[in-house]
C-alpha atoms as a PDB file:
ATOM      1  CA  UNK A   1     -23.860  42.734 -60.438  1.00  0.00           C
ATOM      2  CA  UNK A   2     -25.424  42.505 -63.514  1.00  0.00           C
ATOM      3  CA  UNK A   3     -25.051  38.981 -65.413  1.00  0.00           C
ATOM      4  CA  UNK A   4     -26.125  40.242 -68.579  1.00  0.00           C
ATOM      5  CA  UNK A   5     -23.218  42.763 -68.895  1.00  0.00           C
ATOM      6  CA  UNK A   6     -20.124  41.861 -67.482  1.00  0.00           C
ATOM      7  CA  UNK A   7     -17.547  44.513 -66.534  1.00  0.00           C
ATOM      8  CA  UNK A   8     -14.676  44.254 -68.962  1.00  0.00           C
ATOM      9  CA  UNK A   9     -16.439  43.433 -71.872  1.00  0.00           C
ATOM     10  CA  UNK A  10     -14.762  45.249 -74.424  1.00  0.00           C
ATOM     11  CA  UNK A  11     -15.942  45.762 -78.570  1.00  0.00           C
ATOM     12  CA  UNK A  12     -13.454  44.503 -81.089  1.00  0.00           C
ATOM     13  CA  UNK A  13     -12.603  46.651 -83.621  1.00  0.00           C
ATOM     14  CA  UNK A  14     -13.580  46.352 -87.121  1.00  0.00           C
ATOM     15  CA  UNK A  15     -10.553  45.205 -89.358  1.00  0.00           C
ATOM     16  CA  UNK A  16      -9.682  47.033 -92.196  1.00  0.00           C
ATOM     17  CA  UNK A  17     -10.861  44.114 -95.049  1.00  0.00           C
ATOM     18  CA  UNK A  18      -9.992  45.490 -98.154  1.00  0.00           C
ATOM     19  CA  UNK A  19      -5.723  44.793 -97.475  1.00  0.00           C
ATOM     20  CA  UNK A  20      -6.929  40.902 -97.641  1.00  0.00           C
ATOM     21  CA  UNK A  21      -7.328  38.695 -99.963  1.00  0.00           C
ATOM     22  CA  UNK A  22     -10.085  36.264-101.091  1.00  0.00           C
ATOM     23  CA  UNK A  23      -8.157  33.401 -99.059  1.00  0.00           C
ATOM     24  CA  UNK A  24      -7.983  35.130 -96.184  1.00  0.00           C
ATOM     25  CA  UNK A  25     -11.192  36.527 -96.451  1.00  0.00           C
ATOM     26  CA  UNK A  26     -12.668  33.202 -95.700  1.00  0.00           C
ATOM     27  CA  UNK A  27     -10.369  32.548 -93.059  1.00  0.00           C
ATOM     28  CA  UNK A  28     -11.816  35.252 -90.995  1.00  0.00           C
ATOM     29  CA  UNK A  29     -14.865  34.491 -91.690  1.00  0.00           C
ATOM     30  CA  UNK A  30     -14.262  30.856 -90.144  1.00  0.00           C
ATOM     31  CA  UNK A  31     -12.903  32.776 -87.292  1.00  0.00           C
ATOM     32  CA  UNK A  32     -16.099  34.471 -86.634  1.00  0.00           C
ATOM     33  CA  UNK A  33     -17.842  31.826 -87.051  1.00  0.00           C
ATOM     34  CA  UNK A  34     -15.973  29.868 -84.274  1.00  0.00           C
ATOM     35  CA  UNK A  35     -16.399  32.781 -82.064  1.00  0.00           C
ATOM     36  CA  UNK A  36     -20.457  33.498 -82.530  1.00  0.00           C
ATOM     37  CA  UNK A  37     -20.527  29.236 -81.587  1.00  0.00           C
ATOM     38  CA  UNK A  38     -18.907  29.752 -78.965  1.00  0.00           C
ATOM     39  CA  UNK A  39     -20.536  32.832 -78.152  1.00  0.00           C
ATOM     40  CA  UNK A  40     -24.053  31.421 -78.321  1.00  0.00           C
ATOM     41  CA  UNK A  41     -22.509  27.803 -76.177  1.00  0.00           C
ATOM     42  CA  UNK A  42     -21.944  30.419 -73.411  1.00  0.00           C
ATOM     43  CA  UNK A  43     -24.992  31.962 -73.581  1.00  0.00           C
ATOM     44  CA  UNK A  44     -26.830  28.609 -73.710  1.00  0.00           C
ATOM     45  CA  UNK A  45     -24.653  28.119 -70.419  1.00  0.00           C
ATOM     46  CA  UNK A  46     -25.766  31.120 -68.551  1.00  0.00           C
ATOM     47  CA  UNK A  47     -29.613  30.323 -69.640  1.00  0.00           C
ATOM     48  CA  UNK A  48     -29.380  26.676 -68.240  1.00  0.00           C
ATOM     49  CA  UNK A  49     -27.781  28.301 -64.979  1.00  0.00           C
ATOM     50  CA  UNK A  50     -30.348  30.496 -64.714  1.00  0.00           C
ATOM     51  CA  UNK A  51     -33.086  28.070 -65.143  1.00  0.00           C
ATOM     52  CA  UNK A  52     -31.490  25.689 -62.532  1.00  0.00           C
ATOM     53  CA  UNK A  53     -31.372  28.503 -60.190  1.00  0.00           C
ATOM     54  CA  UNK A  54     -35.097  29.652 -60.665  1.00  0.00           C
ATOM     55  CA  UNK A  55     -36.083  26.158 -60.467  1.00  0.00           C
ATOM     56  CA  UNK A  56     -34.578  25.743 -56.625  1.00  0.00           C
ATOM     57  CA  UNK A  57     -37.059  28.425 -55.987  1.00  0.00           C
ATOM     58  CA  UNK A  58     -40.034  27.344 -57.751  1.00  0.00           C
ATOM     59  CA  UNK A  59     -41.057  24.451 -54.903  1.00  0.00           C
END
């Protein structure tokens, strides 16, 4: 299995932007932001794992 690429993972698809407005513009953009963070926490997660696993192996 292949940690890097996960079955399931699926794209999202792009939203049409021009039916919003400014206001909810920069909601979505808050959304996204929320989501890279989160995003990058996990793959800060899976690095630490890693390096905790490689470590049990280095002695």
């Amino acid at each position: 299995m292949d940690w890097d690429e996960p079955q399931g993972a699926k794209k999202t698809k792009a939203r049409d932007l021009s039916v919003l407005g400014v206001t909810e513009l920069k909601d979505y953009i808050a959304e996204l932001q929320a989501e890279i963070i989160r995003a990058q926490a996990e793959i800060a997660k899976r690095g630490d794992q890693k390096n905790a696993a490689e470590a049990l192996f280095r002695t």
